[in-house]
C-alpha atoms as a PDB file:
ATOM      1  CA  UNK A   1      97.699  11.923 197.115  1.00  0.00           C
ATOM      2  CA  UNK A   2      96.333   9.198 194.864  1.00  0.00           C
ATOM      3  CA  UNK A   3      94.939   9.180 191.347  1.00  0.00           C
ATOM      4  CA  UNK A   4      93.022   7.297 189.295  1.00  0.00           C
ATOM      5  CA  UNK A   5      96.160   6.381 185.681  1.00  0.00           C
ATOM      6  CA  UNK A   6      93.408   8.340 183.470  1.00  0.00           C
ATOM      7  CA  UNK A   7      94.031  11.496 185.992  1.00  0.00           C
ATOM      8  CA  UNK A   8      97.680  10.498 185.993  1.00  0.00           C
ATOM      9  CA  UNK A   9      97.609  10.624 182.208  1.00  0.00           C
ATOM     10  CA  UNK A  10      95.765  14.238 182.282  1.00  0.00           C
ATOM     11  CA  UNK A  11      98.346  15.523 184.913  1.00  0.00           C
ATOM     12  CA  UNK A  12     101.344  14.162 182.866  1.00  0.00           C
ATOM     13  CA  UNK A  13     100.330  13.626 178.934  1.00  0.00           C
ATOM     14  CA  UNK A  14     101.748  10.320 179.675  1.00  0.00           C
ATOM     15  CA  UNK A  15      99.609   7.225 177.452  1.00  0.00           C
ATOM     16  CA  UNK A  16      97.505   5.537 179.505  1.00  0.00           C
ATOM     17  CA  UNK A  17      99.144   1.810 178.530  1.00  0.00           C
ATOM     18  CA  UNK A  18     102.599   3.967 179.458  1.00  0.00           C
ATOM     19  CA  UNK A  19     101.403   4.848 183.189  1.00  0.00           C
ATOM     20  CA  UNK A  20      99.634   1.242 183.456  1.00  0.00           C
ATOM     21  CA  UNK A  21     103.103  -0.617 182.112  1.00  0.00           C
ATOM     22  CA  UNK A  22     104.528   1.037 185.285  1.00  0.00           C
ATOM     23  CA  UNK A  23     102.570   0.063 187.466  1.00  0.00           C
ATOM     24  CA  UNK A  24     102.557  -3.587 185.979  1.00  0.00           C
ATOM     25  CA  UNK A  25     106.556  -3.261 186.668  1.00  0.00           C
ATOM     26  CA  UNK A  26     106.322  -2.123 189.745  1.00  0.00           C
ATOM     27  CA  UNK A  27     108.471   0.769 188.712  1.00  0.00           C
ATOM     28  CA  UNK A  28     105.668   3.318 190.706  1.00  0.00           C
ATOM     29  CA  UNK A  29     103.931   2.575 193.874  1.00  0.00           C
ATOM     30  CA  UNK A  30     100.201   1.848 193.179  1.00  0.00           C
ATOM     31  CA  UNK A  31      97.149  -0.313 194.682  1.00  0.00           C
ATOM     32  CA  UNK A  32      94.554  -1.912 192.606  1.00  0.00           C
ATOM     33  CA  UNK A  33      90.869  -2.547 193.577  1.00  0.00           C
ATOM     34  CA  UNK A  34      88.912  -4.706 191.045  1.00  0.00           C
ATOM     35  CA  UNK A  35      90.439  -3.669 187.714  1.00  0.00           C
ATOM     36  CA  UNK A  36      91.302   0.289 188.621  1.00  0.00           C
ATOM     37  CA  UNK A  37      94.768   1.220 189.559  1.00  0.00           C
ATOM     38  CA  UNK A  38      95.494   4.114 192.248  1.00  0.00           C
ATOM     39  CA  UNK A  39      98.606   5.632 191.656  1.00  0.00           C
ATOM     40  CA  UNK A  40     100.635   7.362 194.350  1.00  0.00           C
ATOM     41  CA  UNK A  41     101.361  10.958 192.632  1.00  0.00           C
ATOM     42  CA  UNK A  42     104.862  11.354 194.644  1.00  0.00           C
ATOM     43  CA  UNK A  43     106.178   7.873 193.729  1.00  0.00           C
ATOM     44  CA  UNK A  44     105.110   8.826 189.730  1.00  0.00           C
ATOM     45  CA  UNK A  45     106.516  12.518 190.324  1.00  0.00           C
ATOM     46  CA  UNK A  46     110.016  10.407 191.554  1.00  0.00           C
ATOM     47  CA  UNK A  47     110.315   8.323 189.217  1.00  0.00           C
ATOM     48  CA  UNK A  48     109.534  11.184 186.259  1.00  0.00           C
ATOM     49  CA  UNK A  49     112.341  13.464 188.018  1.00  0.00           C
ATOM     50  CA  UNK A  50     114.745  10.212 187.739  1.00  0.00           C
ATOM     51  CA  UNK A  51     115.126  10.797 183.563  1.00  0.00           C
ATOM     52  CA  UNK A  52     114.385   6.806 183.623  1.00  0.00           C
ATOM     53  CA  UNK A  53     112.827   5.883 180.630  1.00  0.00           C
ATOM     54  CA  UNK A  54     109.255   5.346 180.267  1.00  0.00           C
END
């Protein structure tokens, strides 16, 4: 399942900049079309589950 990060933020009371610094460290698996980023919900779920710090 993919989400948009503002549905990632709703699902996880993550920031938004939080979930988007991620994704600009490649630290979750995502795709980007124009300026939106799709997150993959498992790969954010894994690496949440990990304890890594955000």
């Amino acid at each position: 399942m993919m989400k948009t990060i503002k549905q990632c933020q709703e699902l996880t009371g993550l920031p938004y900049s939080a979930i988007r610094n991620l994704c600009v460290q490649n630290k979750i698996k995502y795709f980007r079309s124009g300026t939106k980023y799709y997150i993959y919900v498992e790969s954010l779920i894994q690496f949440l589950s990990r304890g890594e710090a955000v």
